[in-house]
N, C-alpha and C. Protein backbone atom coordinates (compact mmCIF):
# COMPACT_ATOMS: atom_id res chain seq x y z
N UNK A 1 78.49 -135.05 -15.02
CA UNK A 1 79.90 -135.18 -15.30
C UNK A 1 80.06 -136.09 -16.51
N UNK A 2 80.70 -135.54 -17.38
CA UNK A 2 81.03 -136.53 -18.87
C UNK A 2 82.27 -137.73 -18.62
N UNK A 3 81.97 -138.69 -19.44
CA UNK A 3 82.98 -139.76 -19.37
C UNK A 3 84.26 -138.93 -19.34
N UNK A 4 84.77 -138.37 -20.45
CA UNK A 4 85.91 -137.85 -20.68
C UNK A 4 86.65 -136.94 -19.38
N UNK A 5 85.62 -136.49 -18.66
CA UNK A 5 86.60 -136.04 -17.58
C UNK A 5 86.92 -136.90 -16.49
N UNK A 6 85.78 -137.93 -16.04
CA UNK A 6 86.14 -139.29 -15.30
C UNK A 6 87.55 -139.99 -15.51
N UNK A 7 87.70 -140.28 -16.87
CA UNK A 7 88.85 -140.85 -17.53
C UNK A 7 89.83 -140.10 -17.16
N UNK A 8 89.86 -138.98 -17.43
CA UNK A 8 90.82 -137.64 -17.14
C UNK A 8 91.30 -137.84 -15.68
N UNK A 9 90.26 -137.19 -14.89
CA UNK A 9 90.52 -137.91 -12.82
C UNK A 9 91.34 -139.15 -12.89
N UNK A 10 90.17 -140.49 -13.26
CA UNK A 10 90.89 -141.80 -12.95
C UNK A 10 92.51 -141.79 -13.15
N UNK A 11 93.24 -141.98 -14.61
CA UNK A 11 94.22 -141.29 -15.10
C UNK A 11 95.64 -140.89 -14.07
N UNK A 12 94.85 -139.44 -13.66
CA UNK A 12 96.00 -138.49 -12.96
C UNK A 12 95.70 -138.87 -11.50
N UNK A 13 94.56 -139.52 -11.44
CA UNK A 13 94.85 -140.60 -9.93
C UNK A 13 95.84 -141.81 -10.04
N UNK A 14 95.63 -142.41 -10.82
CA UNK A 14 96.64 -143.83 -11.23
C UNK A 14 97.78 -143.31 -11.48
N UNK A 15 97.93 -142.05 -11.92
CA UNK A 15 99.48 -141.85 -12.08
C UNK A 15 100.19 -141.31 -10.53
N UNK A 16 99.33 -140.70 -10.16
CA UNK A 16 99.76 -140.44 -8.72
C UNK A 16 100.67 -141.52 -7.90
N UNK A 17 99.20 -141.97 -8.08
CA UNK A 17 99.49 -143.30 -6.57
C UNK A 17 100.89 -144.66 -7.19
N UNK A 18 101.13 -144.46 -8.55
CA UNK A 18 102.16 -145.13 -9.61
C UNK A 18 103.66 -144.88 -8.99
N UNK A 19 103.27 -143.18 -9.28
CA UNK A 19 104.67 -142.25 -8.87
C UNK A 19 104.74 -142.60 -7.31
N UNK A 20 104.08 -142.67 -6.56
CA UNK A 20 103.87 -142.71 -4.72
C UNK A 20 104.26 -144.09 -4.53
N UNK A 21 104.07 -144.77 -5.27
CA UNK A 21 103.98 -146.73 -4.30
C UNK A 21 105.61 -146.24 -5.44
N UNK A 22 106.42 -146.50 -6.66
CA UNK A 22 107.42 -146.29 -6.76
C UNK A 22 108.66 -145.61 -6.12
N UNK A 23 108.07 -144.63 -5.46
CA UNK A 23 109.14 -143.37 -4.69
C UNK A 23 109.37 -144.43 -3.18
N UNK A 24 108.05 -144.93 -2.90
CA UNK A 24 108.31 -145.32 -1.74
C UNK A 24 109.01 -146.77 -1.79
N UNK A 25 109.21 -147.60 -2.59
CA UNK A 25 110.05 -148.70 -3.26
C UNK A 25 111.52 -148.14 -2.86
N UNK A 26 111.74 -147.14 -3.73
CA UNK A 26 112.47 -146.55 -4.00
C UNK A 26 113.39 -145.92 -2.77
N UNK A 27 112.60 -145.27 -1.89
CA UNK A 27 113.21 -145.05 -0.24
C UNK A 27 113.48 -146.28 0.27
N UNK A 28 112.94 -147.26 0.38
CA UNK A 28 112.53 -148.47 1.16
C UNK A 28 114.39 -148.99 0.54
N UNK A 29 114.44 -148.56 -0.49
CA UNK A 29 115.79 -149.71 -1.40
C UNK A 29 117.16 -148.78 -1.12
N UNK A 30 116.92 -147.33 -0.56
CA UNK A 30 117.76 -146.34 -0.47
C UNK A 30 118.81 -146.88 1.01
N UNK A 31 117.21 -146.87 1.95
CA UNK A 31 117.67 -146.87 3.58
C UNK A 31 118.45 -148.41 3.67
N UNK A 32 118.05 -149.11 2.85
CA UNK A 32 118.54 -150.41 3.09
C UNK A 32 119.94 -150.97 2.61
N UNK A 33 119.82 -149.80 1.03
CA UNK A 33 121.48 -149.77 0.77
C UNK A 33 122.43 -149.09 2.13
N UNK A 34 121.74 -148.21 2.14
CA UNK A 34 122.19 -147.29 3.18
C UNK A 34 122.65 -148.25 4.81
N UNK A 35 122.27 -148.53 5.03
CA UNK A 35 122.20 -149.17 6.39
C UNK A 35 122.92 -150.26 5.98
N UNK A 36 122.91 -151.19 4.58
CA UNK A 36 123.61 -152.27 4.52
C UNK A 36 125.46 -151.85 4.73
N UNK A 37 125.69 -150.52 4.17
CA UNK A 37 126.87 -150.19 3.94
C UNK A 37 127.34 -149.40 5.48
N UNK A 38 126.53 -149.42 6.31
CA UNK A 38 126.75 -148.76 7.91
C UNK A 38 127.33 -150.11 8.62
N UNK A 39 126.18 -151.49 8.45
CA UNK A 39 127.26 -152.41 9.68
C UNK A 39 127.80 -153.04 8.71
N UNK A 40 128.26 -152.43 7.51
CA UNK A 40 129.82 -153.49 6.84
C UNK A 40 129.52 -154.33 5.75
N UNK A 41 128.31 -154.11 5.23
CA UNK A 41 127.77 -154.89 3.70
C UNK A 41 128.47 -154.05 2.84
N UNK A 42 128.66 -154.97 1.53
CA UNK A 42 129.11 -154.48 0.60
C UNK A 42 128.25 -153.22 0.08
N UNK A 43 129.36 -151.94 -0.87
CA UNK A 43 128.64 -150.75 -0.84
C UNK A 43 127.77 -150.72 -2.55
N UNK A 44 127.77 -152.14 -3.15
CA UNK A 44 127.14 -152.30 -4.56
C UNK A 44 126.04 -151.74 -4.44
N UNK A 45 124.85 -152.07 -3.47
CA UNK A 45 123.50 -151.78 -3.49
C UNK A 45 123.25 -150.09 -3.59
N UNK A 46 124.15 -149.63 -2.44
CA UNK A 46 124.15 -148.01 -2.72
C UNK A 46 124.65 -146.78 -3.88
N UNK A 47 126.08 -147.92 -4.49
CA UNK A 47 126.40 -147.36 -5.89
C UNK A 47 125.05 -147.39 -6.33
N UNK A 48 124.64 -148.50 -6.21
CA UNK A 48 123.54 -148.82 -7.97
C UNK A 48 121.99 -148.15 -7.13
N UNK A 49 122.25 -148.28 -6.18
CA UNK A 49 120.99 -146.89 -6.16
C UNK A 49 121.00 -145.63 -6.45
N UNK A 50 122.21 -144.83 -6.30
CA UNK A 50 122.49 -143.49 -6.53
C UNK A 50 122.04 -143.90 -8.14
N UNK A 51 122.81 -144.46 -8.88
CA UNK A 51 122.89 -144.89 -10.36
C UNK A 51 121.45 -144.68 -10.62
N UNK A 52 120.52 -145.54 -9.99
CA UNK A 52 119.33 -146.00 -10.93
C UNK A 52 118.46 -144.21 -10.29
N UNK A 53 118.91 -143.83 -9.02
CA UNK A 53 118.32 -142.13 -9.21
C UNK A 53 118.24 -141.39 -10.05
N UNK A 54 119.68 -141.15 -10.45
CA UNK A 54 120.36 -140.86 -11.54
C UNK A 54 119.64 -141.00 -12.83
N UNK A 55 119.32 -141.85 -13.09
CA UNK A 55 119.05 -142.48 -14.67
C UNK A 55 117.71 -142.09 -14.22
N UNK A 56 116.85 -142.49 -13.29
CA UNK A 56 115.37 -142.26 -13.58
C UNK A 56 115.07 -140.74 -13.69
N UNK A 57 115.88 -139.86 -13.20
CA UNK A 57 115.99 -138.28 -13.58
C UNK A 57 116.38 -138.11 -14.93
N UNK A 58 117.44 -138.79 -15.26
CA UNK A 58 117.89 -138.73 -16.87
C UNK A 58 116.71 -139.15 -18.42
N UNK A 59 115.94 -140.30 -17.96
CA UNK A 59 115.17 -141.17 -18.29
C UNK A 59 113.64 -140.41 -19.05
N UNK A 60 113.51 -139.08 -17.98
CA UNK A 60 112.17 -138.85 -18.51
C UNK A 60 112.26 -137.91 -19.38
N UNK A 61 113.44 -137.28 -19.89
CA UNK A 61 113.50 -136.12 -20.29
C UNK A 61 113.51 -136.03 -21.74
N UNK A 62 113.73 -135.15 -22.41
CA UNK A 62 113.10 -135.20 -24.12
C UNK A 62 114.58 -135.08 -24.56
N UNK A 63 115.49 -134.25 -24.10
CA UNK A 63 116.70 -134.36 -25.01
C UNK A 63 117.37 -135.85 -25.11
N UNK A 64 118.02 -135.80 -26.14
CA UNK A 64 118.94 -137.28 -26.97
C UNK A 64 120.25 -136.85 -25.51
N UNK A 65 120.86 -136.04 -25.18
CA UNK A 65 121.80 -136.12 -24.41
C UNK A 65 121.20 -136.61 -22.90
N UNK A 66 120.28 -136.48 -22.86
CA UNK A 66 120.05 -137.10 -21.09
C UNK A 66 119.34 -138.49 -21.48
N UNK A 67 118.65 -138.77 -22.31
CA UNK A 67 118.55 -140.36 -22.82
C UNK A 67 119.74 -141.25 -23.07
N UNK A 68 120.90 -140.44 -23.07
CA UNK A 68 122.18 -141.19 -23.48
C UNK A 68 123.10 -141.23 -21.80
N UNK A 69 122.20 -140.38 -21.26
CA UNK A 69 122.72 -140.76 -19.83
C UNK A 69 122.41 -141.55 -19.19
N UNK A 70 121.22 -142.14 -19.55
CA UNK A 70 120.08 -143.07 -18.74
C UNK A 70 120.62 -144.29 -18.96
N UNK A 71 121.21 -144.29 -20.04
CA UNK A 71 121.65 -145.16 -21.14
C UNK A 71 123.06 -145.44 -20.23
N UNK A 72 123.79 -144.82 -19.72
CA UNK A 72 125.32 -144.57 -19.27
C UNK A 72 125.20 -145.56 -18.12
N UNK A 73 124.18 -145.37 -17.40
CA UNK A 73 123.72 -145.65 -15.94
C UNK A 73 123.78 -147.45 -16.14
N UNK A 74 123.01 -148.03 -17.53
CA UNK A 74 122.90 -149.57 -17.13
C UNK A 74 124.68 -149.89 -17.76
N UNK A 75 125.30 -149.08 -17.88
CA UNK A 75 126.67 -149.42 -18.72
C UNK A 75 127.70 -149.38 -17.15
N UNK A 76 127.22 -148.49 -16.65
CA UNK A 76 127.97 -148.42 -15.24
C UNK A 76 127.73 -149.53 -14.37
N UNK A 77 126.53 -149.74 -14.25
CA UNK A 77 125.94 -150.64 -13.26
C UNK A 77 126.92 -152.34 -13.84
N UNK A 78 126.59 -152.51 -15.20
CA UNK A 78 127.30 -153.59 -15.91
C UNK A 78 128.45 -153.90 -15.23
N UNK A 79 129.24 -152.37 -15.43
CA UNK A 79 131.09 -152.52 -15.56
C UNK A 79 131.39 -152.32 -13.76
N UNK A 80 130.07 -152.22 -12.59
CA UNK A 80 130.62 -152.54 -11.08
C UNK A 80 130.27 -153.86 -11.21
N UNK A 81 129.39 -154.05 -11.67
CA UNK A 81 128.68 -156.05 -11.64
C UNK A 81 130.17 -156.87 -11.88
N UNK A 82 130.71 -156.74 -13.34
CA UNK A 82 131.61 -157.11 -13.75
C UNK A 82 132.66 -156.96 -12.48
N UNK A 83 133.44 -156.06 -12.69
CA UNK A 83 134.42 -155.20 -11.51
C UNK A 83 134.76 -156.14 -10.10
N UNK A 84 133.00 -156.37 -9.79
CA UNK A 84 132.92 -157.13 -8.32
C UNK A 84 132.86 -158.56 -8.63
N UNK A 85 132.22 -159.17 -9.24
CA UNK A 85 132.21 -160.26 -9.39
C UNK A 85 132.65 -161.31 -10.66
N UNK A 86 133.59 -160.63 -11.41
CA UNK A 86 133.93 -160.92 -12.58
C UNK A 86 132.92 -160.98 -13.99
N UNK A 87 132.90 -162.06 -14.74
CA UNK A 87 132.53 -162.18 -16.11
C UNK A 87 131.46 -163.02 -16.12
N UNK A 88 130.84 -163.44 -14.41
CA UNK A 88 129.69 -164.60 -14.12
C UNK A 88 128.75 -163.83 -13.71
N UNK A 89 128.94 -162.23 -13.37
CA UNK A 89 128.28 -161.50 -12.37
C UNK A 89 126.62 -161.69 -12.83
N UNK A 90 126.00 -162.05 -14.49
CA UNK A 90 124.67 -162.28 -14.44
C UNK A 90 124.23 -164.08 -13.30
N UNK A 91 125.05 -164.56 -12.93
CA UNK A 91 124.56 -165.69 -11.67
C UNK A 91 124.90 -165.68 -10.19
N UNK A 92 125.29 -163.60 -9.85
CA UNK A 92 124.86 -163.64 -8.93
C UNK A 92 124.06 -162.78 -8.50
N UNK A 93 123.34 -162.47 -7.33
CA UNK A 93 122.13 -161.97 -6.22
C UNK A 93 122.10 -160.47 -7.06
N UNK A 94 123.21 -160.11 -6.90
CA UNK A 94 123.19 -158.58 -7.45
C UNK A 94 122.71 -157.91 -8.69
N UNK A 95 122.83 -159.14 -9.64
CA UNK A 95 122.55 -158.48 -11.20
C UNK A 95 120.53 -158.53 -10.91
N UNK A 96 120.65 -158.47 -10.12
CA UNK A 96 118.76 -158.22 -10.28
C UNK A 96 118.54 -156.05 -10.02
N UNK A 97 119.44 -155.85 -9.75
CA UNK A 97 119.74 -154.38 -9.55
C UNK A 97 120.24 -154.01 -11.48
N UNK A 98 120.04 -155.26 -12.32
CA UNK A 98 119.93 -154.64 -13.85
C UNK A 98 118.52 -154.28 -14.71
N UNK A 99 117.83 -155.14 -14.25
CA UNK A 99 116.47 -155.08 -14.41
C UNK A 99 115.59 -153.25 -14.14
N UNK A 100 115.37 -152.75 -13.12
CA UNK A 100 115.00 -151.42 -13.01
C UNK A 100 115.89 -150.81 -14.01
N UNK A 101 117.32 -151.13 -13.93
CA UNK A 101 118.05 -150.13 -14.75
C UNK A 101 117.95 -150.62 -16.21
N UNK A 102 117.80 -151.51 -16.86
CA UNK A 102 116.86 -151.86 -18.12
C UNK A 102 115.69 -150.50 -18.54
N UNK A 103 114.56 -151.30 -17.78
CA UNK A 103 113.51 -150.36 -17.74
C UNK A 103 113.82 -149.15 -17.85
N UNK A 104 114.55 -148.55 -16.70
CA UNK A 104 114.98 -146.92 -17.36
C UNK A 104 115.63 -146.29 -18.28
N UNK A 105 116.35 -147.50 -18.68
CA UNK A 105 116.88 -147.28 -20.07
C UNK A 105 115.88 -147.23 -21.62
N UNK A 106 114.52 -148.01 -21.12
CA UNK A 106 114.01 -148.43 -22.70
C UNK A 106 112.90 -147.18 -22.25
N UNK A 107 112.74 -146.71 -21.16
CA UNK A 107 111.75 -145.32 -21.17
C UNK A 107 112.50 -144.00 -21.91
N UNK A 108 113.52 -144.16 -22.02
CA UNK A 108 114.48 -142.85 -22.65
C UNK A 108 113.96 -143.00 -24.67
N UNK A 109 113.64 -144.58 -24.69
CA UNK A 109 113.46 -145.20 -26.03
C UNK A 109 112.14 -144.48 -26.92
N UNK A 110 112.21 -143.50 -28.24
CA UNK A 110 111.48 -142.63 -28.19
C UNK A 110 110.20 -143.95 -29.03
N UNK A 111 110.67 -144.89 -29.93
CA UNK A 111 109.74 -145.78 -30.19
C UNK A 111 108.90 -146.78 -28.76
N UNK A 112 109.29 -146.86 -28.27
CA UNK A 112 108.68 -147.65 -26.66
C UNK A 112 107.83 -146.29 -26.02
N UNK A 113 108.40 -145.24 -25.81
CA UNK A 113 107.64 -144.14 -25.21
C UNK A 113 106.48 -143.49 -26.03
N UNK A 114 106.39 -143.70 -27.05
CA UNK A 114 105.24 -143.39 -27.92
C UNK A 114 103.73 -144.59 -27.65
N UNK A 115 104.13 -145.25 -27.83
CA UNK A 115 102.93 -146.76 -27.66
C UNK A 115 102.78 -146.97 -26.32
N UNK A 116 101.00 -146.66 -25.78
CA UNK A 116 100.74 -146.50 -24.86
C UNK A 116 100.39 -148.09 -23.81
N UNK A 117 100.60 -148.95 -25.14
CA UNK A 117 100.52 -150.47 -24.50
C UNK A 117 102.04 -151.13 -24.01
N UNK A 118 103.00 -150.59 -24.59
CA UNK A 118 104.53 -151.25 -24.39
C UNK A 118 104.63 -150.30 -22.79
N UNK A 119 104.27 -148.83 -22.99
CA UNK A 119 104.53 -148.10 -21.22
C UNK A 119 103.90 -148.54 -20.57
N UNK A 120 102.47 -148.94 -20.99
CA UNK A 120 102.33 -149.72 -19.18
C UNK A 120 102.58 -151.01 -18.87
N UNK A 121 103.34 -151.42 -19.87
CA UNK A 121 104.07 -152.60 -19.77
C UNK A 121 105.07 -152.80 -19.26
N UNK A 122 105.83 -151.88 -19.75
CA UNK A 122 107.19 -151.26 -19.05
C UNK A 122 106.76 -150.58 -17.60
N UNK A 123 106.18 -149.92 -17.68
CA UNK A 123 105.82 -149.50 -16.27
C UNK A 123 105.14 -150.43 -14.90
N UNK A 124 104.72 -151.42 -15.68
CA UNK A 124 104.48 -152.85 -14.31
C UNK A 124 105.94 -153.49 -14.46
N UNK A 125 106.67 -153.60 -14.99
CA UNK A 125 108.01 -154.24 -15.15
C UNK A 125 108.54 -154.01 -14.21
N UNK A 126 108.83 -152.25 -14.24
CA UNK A 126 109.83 -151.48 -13.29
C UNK A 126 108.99 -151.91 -12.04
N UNK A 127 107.78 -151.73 -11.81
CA UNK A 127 107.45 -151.86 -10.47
C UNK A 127 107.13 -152.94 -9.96
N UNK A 128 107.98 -153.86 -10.94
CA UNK A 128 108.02 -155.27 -10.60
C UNK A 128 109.46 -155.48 -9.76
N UNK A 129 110.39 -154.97 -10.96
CA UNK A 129 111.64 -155.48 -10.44
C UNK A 129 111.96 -154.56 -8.98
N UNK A 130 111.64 -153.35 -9.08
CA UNK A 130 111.88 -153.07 -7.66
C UNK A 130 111.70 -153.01 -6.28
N UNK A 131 110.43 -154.12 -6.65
CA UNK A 131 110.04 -155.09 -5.39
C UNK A 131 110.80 -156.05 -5.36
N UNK A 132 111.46 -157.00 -6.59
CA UNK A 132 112.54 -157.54 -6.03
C UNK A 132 113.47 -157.29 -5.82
N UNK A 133 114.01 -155.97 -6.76
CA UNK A 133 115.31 -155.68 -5.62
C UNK A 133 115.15 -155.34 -4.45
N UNK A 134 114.31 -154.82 -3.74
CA UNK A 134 114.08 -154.41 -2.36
C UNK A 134 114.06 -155.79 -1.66
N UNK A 135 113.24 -156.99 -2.19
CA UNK A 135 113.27 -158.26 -1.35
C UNK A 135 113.97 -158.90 -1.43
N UNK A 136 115.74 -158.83 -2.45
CA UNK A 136 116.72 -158.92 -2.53
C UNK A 136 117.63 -158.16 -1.54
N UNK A 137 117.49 -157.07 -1.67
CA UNK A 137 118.41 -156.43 -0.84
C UNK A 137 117.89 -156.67 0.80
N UNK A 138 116.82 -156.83 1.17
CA UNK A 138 116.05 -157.38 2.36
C UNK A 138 116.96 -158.81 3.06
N UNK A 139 116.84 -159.40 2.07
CA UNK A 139 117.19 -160.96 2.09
C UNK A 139 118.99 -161.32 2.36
N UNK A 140 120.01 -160.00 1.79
CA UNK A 140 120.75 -159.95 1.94
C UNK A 140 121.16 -159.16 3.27
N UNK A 141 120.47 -158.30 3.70
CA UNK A 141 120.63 -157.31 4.84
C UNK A 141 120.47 -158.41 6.13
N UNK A 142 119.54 -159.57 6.11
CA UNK A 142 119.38 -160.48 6.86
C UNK A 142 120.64 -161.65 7.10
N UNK A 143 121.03 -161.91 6.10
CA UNK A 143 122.05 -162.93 5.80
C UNK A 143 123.15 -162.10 6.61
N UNK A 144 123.41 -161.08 6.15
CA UNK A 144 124.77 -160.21 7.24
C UNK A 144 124.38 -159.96 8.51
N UNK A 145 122.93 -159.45 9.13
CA UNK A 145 122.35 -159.95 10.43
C UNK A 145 122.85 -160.73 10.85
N UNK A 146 122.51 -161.91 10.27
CA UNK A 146 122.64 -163.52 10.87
C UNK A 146 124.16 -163.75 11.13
N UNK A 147 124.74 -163.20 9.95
CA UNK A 147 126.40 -163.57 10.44
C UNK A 147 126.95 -162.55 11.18
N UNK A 148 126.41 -161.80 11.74
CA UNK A 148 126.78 -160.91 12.92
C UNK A 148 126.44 -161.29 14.55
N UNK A 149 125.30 -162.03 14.31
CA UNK A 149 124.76 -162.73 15.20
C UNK A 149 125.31 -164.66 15.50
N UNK A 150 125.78 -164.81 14.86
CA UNK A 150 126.73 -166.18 14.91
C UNK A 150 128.07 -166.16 15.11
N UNK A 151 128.37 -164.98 15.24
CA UNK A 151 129.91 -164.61 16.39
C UNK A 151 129.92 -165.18 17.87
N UNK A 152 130.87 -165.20 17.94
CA UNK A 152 131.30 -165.72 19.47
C UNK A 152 131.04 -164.37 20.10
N UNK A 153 130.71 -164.97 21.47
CA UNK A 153 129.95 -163.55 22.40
C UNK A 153 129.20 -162.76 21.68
N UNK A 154 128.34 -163.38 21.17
CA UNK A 154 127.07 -162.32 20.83
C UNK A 154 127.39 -161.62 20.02
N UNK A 155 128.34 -161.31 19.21
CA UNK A 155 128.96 -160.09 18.34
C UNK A 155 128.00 -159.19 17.96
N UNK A 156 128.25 -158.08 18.08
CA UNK A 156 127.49 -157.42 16.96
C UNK A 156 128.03 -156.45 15.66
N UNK A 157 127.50 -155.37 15.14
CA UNK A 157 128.28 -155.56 14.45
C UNK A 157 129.20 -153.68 14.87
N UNK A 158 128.96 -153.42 16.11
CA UNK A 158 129.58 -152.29 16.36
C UNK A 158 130.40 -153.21 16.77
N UNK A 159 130.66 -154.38 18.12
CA UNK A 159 131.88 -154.62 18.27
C UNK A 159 132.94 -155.21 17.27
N UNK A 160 132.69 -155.10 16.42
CA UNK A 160 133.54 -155.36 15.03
C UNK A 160 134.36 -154.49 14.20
N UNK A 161 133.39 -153.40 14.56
CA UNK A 161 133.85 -152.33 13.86
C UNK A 161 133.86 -151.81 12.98
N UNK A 162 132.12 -152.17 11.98
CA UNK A 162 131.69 -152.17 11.31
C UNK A 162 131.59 -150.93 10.63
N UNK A 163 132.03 -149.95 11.28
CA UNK A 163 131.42 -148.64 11.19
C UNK A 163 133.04 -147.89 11.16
């Protein structure tokens, strides 16, 4: 077997398991928006997940019009940040849900997508930040736990009416 096809395997193995540990980030940050917005958390995490779906579909593609969508996605995400928390929104919990959407924005970037040292740069980034948004959104899913659980009589959060 020649080097060149080793390289070739290694490669389209690393990209595999890249795309697989991301997707599953990616579910992990879905169910949690998801569930945060079932017992009564705010519904930011699930906007800006649909969003950053959105954009990472927009993101890989070759036309200038779906790069300008990818592009739309960190402009949206901005103007709910703003929206919810005014003109401070980069000092709170949430603007870490800008970061992935960064990244998917500078992969649409045809100078960054050419240079094979800036993508896997960019590509540990993204699969940086969306371990912290997941241990963000974790950390927050707990905090509304806890204040569901510090009600009088046991509250939870069906008797509230969360739903």
């Amino acid at each position: 077997m020649n080097m060149a096809r080793i390289n070739s395997i290694s490669h389209k193995f690393y990209s595999v398991i890249y795309l697989l540990i991301i997707t599953i980030i990616g579910v992990v940050c879905a169910l949690n928006a998801t569930y945060d917005v079932m017992i009564g958390g705010t519904p930011f995490y699930f906007f800006a997940i649909v969003v950053l779906a959105l954009q990472s579909i927009f993101a890989l593609r070759e036309s200038e019009r779906s790069r300008n969508l990818a592009g739309l996605g960190l402009i949206l995400l901005v103007i709910g940040l703003i929206y919810s928390y005014g003109f401070m929104f980069l000092t709170h919990l949430k603007a870490i849900v800008l970061l992935p959407s960064v990244c998917l924005t500078l992969f649409g970037i045809p100078s960054i997508a050419q240079h094979p040292q800036k993508l896997h740069l960019l590509k540990a980034v993204l699969l940086c930040s969306l371990i912290a948004l997941a241990a963000v959104q974790y950390y927050e899913l707990s905090l509304l736990k806890g204040y569901y659980d510090s009600l009088p009589y046991n509250g939870s959060w069906q008797h509230y009416g969360a739903l």
